[in-house]
Protein backbone atom coordinates (compact mmCIF):
# COMPACT_ATOMS: atom_id res chain seq x y z
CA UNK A 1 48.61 23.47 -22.53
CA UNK A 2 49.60 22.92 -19.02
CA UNK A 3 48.17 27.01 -18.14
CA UNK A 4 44.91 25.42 -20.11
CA UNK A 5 44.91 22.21 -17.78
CA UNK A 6 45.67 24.38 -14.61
CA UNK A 7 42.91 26.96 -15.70
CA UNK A 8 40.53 24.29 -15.63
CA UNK A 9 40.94 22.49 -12.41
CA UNK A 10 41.24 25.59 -10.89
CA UNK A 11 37.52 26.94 -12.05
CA UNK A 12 35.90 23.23 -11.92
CA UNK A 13 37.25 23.65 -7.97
CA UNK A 14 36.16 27.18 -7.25
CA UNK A 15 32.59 26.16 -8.81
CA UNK A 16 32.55 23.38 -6.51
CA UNK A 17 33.57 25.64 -3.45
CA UNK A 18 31.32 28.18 -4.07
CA UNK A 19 28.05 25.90 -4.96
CA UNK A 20 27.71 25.54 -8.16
CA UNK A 21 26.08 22.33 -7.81
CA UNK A 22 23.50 23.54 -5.47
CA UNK A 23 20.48 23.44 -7.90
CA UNK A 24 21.25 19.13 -8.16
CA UNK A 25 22.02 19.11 -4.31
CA UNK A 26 18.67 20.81 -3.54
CA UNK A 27 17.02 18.36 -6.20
CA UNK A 28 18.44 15.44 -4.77
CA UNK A 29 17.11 16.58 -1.30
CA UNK A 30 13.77 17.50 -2.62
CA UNK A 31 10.53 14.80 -1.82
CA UNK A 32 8.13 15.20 -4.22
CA UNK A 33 8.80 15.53 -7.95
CA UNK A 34 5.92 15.49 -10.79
CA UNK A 35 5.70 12.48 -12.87
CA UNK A 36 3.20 11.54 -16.09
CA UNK A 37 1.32 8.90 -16.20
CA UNK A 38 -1.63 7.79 -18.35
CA UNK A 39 -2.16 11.52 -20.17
CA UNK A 40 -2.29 12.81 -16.77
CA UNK A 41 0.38 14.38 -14.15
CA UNK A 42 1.12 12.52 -10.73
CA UNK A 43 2.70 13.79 -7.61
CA UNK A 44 4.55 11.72 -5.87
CA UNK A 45 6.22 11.68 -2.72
CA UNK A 46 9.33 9.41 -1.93
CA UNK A 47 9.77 11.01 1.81
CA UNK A 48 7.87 9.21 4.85
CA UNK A 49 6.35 12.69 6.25
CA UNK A 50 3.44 14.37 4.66
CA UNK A 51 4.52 17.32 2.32
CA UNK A 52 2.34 20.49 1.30
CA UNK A 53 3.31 21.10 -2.63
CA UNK A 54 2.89 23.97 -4.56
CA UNK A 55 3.07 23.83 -8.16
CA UNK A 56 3.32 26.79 -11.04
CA UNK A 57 1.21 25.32 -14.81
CA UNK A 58 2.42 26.72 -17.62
CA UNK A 59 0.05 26.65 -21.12
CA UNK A 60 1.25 28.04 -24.13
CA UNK A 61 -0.85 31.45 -25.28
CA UNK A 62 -2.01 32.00 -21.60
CA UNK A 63 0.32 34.76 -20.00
CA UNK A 64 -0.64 33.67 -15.78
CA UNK A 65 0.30 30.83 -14.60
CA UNK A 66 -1.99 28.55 -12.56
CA UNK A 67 -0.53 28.19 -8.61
CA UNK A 68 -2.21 25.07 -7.01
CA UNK A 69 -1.44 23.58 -3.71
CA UNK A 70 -1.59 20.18 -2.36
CA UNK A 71 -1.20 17.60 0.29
CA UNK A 72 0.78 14.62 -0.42
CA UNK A 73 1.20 11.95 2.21
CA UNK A 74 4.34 9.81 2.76
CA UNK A 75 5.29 7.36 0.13
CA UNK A 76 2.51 8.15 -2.07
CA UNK A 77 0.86 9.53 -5.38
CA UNK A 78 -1.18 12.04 -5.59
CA UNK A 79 -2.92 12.84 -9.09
CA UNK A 80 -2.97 16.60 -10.07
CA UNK A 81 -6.49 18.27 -11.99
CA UNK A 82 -3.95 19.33 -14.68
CA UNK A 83 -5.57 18.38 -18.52
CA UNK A 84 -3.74 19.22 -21.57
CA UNK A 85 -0.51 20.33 -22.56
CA UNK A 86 1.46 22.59 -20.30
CA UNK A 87 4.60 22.19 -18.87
CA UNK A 88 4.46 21.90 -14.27
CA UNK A 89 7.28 22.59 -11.67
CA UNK A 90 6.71 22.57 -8.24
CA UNK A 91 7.59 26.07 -6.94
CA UNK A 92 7.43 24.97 -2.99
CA UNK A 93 7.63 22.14 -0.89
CA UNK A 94 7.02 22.28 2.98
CA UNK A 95 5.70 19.56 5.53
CA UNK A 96 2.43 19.52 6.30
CA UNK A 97 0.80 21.63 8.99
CA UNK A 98 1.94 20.84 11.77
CA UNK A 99 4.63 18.49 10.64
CA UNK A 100 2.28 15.66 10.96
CA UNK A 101 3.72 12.06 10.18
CA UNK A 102 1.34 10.78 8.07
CA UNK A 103 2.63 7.62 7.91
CA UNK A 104 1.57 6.30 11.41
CA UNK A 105 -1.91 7.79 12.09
CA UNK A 106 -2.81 6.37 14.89
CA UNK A 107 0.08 8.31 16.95
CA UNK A 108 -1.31 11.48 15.84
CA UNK A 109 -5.06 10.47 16.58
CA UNK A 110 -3.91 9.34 20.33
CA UNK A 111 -1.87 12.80 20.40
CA UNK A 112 -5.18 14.77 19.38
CA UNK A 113 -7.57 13.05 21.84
CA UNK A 114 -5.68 13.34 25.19
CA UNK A 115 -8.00 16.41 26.13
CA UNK A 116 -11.43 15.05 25.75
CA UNK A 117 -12.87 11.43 26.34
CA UNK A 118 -15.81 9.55 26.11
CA UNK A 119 -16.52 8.05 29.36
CA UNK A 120 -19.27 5.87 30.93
CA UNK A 121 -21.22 6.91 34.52
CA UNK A 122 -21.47 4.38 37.46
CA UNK A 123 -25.38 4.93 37.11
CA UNK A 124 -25.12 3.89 33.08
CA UNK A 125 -24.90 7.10 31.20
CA UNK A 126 -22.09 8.77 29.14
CA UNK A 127 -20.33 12.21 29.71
CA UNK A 128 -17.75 14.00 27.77
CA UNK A 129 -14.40 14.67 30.07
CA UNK A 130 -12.38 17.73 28.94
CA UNK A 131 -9.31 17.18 30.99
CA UNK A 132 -7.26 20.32 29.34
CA UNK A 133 -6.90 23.62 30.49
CA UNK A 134 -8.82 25.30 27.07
CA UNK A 135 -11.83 25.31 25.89
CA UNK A 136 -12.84 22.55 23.12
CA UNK A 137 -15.34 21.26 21.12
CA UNK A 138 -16.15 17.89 20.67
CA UNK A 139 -18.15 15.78 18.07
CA UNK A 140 -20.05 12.54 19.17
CA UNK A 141 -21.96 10.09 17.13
CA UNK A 142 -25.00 8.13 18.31
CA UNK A 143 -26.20 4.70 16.75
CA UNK A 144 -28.91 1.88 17.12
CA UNK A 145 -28.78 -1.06 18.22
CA UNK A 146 -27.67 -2.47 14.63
CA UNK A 147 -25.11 0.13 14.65
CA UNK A 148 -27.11 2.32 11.84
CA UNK A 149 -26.05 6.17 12.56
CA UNK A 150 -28.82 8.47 14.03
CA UNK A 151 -26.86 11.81 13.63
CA UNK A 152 -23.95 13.23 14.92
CA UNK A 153 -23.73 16.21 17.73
CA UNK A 154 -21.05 18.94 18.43
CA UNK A 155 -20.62 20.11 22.26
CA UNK A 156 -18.41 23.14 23.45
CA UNK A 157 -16.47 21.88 26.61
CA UNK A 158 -15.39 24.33 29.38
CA UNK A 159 -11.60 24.03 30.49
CA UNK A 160 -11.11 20.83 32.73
CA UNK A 161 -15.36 20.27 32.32
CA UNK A 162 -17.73 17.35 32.31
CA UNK A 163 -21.04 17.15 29.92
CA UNK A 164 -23.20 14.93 29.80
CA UNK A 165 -24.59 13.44 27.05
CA UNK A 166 -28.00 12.67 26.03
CA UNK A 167 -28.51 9.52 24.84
CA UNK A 168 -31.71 10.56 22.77
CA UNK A 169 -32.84 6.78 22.43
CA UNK A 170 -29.96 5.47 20.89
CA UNK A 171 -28.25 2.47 21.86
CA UNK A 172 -24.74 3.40 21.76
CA UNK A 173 -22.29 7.13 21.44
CA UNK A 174 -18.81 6.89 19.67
CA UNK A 175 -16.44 10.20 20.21
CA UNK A 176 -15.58 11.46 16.67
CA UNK A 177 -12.96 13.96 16.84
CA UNK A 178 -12.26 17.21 19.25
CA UNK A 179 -10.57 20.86 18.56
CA UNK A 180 -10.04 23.72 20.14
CA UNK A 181 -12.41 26.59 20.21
CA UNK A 182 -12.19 29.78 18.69
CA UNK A 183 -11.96 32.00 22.09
């Protein structure tokens, strides 16, 4: 009995040495899991950070599986297109591109406008300011005078450039968003 006893501890510690609880470890460290709720299938995230998900549906009778990927923000749910039965399991899990947080967008909209800025002109007008050494492209909005939109308008800035930008009768211009060109 004691050989028995021995035997035992002996293979419960070598499993432990050489991982056999990895699959529960890497569960445990693991963000997202899929959840049901309502008929449906919910993703949800418990991290802070963004997380790109891939997940493998299953349907009995149909021999491929269906791959679908998604974003899920920080501390969030995110509902899946999945109707029926089936049985999902997320096959990957990654942060977003870019490893973007998510969680505190304002950081990563001051981050991505440091190149170009909206600036006024001692004589009244408004130019674009590409301060970075690549090109970009920039995307401005113009509005009335009761702030209704009249369209928006994409310019391609020269390294370290200034544009300027016709007002075309509106009353105001509000900077939407800038990225790099495509050389």
């Amino acid at each position: 009995m004691s050989n028995y006893r021995f035997g035992l501890i002996a293979l419960v510690a070598l499993a432990g040495l050489f991982g056999a609880s990895l699959p529960h470890d890497a569960e445990a460290a693991r963000c997202t899991h899929v959840s049901t709720r309502g008929g449906g299938e919910v993703l949800v995230n418990t991290c802070n950070a963004c997380q790109r998900v891939t997940i493998q549906r299953k349907r009995r009778g149909i021999a491929m599986p269906v791959m679908r990927t998604f974003n899920v923000q920080g501390r969030n749910a995110f509902p899946v297109s999945f109707k029926g039965p089936g049985r999902s399991r997320i096959t990957s899990e990654i942060p977003c591109k870019g490893g973007q947080n998510i969680v505190d967008p304002k950081a990563q909209q001051a981050a991505i406008r440091k190149c170009v800025a909206l600036k006024k002109t001692r004589e009244g007008g408004v130019v674009l300011v590409n301060s970075c050494t690549t090109c970009r492209g920039a995307a401005i909005e113009r509005f009335t005078a009761n702030g209704k939109s009249m369209g928006r308008q994409a310019y391609k800035l020269n390294p370290q450039s200034v544009v300027s930008v016709n007002p075309k009768g509106a009353s105001g211009v509000s900077y939407l968003a800038d990225v790099a060109c495509k050389s």
